[in-house]
Protein backbone atom coordinates (compact mmCIF):
# COMPACT_ATOMS: atom_id res chain seq x y z
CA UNK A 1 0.00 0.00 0.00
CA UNK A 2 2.87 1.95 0.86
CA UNK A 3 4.49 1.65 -2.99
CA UNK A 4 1.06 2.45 -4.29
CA UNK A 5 0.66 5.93 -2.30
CA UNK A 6 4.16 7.55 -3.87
CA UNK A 7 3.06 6.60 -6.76
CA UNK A 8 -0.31 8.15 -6.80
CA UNK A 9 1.53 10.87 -5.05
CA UNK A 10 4.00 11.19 -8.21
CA UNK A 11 1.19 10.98 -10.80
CA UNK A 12 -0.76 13.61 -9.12
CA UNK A 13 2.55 15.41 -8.81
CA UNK A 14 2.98 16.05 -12.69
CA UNK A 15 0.66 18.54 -13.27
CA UNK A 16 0.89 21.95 -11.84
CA UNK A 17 -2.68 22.10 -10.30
CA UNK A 18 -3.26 21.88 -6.70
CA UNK A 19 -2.83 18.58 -4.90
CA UNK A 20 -6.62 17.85 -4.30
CA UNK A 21 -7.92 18.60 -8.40
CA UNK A 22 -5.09 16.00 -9.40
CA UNK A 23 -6.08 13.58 -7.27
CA UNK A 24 -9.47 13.53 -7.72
CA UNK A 25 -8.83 13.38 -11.10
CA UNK A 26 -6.66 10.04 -10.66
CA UNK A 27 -8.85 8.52 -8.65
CA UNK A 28 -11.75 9.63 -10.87
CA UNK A 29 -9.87 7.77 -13.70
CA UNK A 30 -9.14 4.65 -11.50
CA UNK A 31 -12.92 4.48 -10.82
CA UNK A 32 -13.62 4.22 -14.41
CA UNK A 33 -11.15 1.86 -15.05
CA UNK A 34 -12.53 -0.50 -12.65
CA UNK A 35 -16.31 0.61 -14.03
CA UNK A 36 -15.51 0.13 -17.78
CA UNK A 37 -17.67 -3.05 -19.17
CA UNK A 38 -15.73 -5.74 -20.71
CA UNK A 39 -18.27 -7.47 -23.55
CA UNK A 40 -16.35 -10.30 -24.18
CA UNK A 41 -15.85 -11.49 -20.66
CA UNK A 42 -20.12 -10.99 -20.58
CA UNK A 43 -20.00 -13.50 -23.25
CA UNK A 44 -18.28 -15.81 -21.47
CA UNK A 45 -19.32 -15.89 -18.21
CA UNK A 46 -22.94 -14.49 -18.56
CA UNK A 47 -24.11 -10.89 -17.56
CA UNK A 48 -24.84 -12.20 -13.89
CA UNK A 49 -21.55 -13.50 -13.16
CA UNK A 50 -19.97 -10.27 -15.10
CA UNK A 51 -21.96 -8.11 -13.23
CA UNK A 52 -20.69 -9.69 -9.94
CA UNK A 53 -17.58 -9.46 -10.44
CA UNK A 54 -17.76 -5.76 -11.39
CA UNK A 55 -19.42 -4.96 -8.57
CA UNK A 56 -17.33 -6.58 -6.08
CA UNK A 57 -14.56 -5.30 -7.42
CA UNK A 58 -15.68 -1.75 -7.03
CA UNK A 59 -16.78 -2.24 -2.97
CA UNK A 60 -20.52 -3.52 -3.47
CA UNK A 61 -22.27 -6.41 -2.53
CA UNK A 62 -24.76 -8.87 -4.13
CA UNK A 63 -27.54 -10.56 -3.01
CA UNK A 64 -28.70 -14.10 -5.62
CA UNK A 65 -32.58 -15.32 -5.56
CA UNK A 66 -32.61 -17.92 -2.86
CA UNK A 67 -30.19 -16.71 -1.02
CA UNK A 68 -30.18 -14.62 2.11
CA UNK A 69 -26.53 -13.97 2.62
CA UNK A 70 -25.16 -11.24 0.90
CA UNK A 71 -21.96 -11.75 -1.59
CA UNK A 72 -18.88 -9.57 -0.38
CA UNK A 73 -15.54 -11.43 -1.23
CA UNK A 74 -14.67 -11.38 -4.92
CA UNK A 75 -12.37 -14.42 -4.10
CA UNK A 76 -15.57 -16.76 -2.68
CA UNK A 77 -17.95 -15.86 -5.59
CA UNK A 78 -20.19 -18.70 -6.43
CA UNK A 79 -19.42 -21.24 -9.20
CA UNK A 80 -21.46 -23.70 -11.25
CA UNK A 81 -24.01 -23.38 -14.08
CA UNK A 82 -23.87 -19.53 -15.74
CA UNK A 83 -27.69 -19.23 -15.12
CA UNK A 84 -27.61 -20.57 -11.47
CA UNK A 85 -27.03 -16.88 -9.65
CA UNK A 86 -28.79 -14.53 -10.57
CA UNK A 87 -28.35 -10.94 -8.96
CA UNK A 88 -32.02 -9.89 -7.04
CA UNK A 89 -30.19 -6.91 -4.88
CA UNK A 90 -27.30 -4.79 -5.32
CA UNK A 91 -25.95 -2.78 -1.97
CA UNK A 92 -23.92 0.53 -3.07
CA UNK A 93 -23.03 1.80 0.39
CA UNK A 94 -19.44 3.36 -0.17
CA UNK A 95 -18.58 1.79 -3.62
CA UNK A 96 -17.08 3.34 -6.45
CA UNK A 97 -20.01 2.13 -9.18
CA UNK A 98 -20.35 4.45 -12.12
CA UNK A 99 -23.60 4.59 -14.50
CA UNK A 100 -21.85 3.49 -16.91
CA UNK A 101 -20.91 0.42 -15.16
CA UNK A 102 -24.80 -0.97 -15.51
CA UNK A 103 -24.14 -2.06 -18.59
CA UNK A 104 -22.80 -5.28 -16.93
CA UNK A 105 -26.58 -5.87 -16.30
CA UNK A 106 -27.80 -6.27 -19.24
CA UNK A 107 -31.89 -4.88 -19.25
CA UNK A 108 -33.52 -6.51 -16.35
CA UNK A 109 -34.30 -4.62 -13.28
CA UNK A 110 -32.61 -5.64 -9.72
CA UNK A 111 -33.09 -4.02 -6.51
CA UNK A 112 -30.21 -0.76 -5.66
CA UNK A 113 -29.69 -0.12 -2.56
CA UNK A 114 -27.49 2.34 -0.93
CA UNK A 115 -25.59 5.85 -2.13
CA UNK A 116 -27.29 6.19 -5.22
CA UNK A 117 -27.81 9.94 -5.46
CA UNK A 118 -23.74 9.64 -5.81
CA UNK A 119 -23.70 7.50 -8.44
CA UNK A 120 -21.92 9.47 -11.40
């Protein structure tokens, strides 16, 4: 963690802006990196699973019809059939998911819960 602060430090150090606008704007760019939909792993894995793992990955958790427990770890993800898990809830609270990031879904409707009035 400590690497990974001087350099975020030294990125946001190579413009001449104030310390706060650059890095905002890094961290606005890491957000969208981690928010950007990747089509082809869709394909593969189905929107659910995609989905999933976008949204873990960006501090949400996931809730599957028939299931009560909510899915936090990215690692523990459930495996089996593509069609088995399928998202019914999404929790927000503190996570870095964009709009553009729904794409993952696909065009059915699941339950958002948490800071979506921050949702950019």
């Amino acid at each position: 963690m400590m690497l990974f602060g001087k350099i975020s430090q030294q990125l946001c150090g190579l413009k001449k802006l104030p310390w706060s606008c650059d890095c905002r704007n890094f961290w606005g760019w890491l957000n969208a990196v981690f928010n950007k939909v990747d089509h082809e792993r869709i394909r593969d894995v189905g929107p659910d699973r995609a989905a999933s793992e976008w949204l873990l990955r960006c501090g949400a958790m996931v809730r599957y019809h028939g299931q009560e427990r909510w899915q936090k770890d990215y690692n523990n993800l459930p495996t089996g059939p593509l069609d088995k898990y399928k998202i019914q809830a999404i929790d927000a609270t503190d996570s870095c998911i964009m709009s553009f990031g729904f794409d993952h879904l696909g065009n059915y409707p699941v339950l958002l819960l948490g800071n979506v009035g921050d949702l950019q």
